[in-house]
N, C-alpha and C. Protein backbone atom coordinates (compact mmCIF):
# COMPACT_ATOMS: atom_id res chain seq x y z
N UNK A 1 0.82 -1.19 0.00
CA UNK A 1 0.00 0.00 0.00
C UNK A 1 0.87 1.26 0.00
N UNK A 2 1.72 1.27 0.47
CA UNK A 2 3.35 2.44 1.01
C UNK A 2 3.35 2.71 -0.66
N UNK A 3 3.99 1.60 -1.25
CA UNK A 3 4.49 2.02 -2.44
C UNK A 3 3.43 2.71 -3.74
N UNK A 4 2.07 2.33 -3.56
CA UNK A 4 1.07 2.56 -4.61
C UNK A 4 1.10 4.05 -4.36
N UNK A 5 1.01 4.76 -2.82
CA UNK A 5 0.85 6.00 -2.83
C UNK A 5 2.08 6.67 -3.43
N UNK A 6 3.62 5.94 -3.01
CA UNK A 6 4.85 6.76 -3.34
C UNK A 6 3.98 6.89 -5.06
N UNK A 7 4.15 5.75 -5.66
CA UNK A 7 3.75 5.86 -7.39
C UNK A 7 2.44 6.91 -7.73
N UNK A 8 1.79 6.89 -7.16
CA UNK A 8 0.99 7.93 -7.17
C UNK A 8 1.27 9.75 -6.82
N UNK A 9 2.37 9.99 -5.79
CA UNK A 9 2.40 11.15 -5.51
C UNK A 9 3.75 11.37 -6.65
N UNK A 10 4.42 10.29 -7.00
CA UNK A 10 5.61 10.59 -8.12
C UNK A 10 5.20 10.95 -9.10
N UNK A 11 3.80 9.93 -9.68
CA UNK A 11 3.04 10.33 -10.76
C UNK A 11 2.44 11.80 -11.33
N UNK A 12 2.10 12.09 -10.01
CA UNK A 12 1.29 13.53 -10.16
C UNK A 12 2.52 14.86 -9.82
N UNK A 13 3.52 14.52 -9.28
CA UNK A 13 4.29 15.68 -9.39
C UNK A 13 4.89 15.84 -10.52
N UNK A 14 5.67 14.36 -11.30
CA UNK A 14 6.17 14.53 -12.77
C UNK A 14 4.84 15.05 -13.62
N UNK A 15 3.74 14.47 -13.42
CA UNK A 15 2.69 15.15 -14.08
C UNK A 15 2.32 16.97 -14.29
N UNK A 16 2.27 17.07 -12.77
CA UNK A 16 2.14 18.23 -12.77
C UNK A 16 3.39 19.35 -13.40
N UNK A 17 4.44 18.67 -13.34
CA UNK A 17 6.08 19.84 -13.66
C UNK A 17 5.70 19.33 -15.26
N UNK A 18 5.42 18.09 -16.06
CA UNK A 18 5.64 18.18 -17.13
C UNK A 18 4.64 18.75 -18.06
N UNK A 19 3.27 19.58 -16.93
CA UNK A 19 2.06 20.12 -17.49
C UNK A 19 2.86 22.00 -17.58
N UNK A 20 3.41 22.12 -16.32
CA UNK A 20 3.52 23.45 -16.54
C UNK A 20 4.80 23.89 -17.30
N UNK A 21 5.94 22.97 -18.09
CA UNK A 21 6.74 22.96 -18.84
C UNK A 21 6.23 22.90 -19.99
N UNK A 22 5.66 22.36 -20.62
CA UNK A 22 4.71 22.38 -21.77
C UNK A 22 3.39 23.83 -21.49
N UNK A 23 2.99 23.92 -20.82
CA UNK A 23 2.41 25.63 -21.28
C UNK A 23 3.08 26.95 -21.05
N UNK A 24 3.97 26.42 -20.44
CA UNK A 24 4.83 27.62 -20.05
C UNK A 24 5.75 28.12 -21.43
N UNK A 25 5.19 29.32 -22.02
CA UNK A 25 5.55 30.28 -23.09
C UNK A 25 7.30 30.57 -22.75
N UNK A 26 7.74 30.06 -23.52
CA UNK A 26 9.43 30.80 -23.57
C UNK A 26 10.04 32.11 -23.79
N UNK A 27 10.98 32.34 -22.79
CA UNK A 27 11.11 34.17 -22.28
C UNK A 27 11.70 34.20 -24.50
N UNK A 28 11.16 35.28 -24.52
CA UNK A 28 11.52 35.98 -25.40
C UNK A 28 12.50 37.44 -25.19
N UNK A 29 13.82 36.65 -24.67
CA UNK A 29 14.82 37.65 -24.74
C UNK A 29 15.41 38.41 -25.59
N UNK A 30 15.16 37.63 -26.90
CA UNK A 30 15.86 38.60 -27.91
C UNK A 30 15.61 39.57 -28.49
N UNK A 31 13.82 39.54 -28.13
CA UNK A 31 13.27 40.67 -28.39
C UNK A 31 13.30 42.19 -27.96
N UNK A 32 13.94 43.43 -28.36
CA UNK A 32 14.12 44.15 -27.37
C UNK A 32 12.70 45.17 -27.29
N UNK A 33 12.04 45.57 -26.29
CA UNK A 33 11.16 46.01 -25.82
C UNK A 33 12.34 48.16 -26.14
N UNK A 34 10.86 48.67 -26.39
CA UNK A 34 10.89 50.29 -26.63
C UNK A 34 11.28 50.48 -24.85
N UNK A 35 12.31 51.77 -25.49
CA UNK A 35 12.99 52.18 -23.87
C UNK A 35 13.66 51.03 -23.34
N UNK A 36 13.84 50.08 -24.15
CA UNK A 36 15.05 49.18 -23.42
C UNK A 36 15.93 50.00 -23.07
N UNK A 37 17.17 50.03 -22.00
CA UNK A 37 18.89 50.35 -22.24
C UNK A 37 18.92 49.31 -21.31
N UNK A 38 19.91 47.93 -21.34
CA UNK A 38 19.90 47.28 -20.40
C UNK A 38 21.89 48.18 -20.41
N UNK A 39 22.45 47.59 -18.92
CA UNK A 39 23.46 48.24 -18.58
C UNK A 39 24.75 47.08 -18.99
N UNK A 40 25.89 47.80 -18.87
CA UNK A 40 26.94 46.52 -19.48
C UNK A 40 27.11 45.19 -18.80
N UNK A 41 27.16 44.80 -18.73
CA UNK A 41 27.01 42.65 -17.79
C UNK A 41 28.26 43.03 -17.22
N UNK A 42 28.00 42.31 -15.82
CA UNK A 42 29.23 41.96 -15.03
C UNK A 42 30.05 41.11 -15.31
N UNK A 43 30.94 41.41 -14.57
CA UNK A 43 32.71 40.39 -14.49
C UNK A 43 32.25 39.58 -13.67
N UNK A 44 32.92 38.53 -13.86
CA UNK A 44 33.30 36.97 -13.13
C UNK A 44 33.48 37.55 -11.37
N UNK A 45 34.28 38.63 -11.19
CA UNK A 45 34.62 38.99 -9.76
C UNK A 45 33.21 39.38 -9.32
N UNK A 46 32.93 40.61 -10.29
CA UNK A 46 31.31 40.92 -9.69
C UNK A 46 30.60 40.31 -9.46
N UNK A 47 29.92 39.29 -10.23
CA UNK A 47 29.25 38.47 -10.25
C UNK A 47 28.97 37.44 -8.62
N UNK A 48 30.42 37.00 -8.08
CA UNK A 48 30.65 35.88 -7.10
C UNK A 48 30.49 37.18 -6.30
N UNK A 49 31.18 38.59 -6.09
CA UNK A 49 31.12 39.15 -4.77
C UNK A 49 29.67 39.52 -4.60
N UNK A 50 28.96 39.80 -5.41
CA UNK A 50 27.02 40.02 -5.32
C UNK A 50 26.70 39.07 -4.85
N UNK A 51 26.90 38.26 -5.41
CA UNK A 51 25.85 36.82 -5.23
C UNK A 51 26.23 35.52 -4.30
N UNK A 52 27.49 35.30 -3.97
CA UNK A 52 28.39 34.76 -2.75
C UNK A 52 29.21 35.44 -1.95
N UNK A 53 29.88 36.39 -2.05
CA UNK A 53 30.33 36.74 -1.09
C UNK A 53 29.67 37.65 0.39
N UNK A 54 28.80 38.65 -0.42
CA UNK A 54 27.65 39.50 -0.39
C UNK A 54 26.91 38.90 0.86
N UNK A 55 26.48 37.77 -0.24
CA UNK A 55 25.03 37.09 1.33
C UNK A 55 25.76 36.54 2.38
N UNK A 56 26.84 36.15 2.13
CA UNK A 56 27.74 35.43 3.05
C UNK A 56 27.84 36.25 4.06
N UNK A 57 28.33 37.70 3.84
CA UNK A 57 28.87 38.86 5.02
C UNK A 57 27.88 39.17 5.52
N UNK A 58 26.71 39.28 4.97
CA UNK A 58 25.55 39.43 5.41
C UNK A 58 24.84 38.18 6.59
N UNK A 59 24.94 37.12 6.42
CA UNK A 59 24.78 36.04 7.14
C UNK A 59 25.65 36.19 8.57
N UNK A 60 27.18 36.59 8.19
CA UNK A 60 28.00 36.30 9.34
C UNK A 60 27.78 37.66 10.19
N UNK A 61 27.67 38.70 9.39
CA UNK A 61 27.38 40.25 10.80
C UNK A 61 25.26 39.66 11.26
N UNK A 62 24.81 39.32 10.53
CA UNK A 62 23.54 39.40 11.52
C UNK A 62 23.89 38.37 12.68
N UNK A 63 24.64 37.15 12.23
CA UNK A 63 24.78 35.84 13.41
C UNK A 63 25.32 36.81 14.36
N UNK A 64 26.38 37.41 13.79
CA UNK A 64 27.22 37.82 14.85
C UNK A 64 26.45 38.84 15.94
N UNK A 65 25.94 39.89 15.22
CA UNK A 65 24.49 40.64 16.08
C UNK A 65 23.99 39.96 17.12
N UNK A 66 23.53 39.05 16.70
CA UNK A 66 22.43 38.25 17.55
C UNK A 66 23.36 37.01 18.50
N UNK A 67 24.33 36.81 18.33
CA UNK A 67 25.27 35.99 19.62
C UNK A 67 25.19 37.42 20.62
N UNK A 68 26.20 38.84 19.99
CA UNK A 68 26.30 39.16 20.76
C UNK A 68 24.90 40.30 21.53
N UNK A 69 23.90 40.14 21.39
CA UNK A 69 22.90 40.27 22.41
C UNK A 69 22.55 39.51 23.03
N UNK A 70 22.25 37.84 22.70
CA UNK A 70 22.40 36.82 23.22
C UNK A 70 23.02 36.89 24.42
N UNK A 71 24.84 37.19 24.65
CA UNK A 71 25.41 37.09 25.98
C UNK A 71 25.24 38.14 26.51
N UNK A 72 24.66 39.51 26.28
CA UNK A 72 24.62 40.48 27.01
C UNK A 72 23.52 40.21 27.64
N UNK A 73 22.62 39.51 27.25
CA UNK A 73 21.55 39.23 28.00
C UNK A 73 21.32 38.41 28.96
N UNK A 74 22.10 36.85 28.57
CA UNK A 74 22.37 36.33 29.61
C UNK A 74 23.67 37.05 30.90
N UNK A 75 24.00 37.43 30.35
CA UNK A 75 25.29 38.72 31.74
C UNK A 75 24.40 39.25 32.61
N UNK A 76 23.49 40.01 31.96
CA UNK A 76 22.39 40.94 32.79
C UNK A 76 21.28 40.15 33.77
N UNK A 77 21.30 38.55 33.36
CA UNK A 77 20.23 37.90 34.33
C UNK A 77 21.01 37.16 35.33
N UNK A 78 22.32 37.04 34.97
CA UNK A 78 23.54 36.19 36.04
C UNK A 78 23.85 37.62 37.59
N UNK A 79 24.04 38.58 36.42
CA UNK A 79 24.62 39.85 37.30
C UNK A 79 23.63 40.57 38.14
């Protein structure tokens, strides 16, 4: 019985992704739209410091924020 449902919920998710791949209209990028100016494309450096390095520093100063209120708070209920 385990497995009829796995085949069944496999069924309907490949179903469902291979319904909305088939109606789903393809971006028409090459087309350029009035008042386009797109701006010049980034470098390889740009690219990784936006998109990895970026969220990364961002990740490590909020952790870091929140440890250090964390012990100030426990200080203030010891003290």
């Amino acid at each position: 019985m385990d497995k009829k449902n796995a085949l069944r919920a496999g069924a309907l998710a490949s179903g469902t992704t291979l319904m909305m791949l088939l109606m789903s209209s393809p971006a028409s990028a090459l087309v350029r739209d009035d008042g386009d100016d797109p701006g010049s494309g980034l470098s390889v450096i740009d690219t990784l410091g936006l998109f990895v390095v970026a969220p990364i520093v961002l990740f490590l100063v909020i952790a870091g924020l929140v440890m250090v209120g964390d012990k100030s708070r426990k200080q203030q209920k010891q003290g």
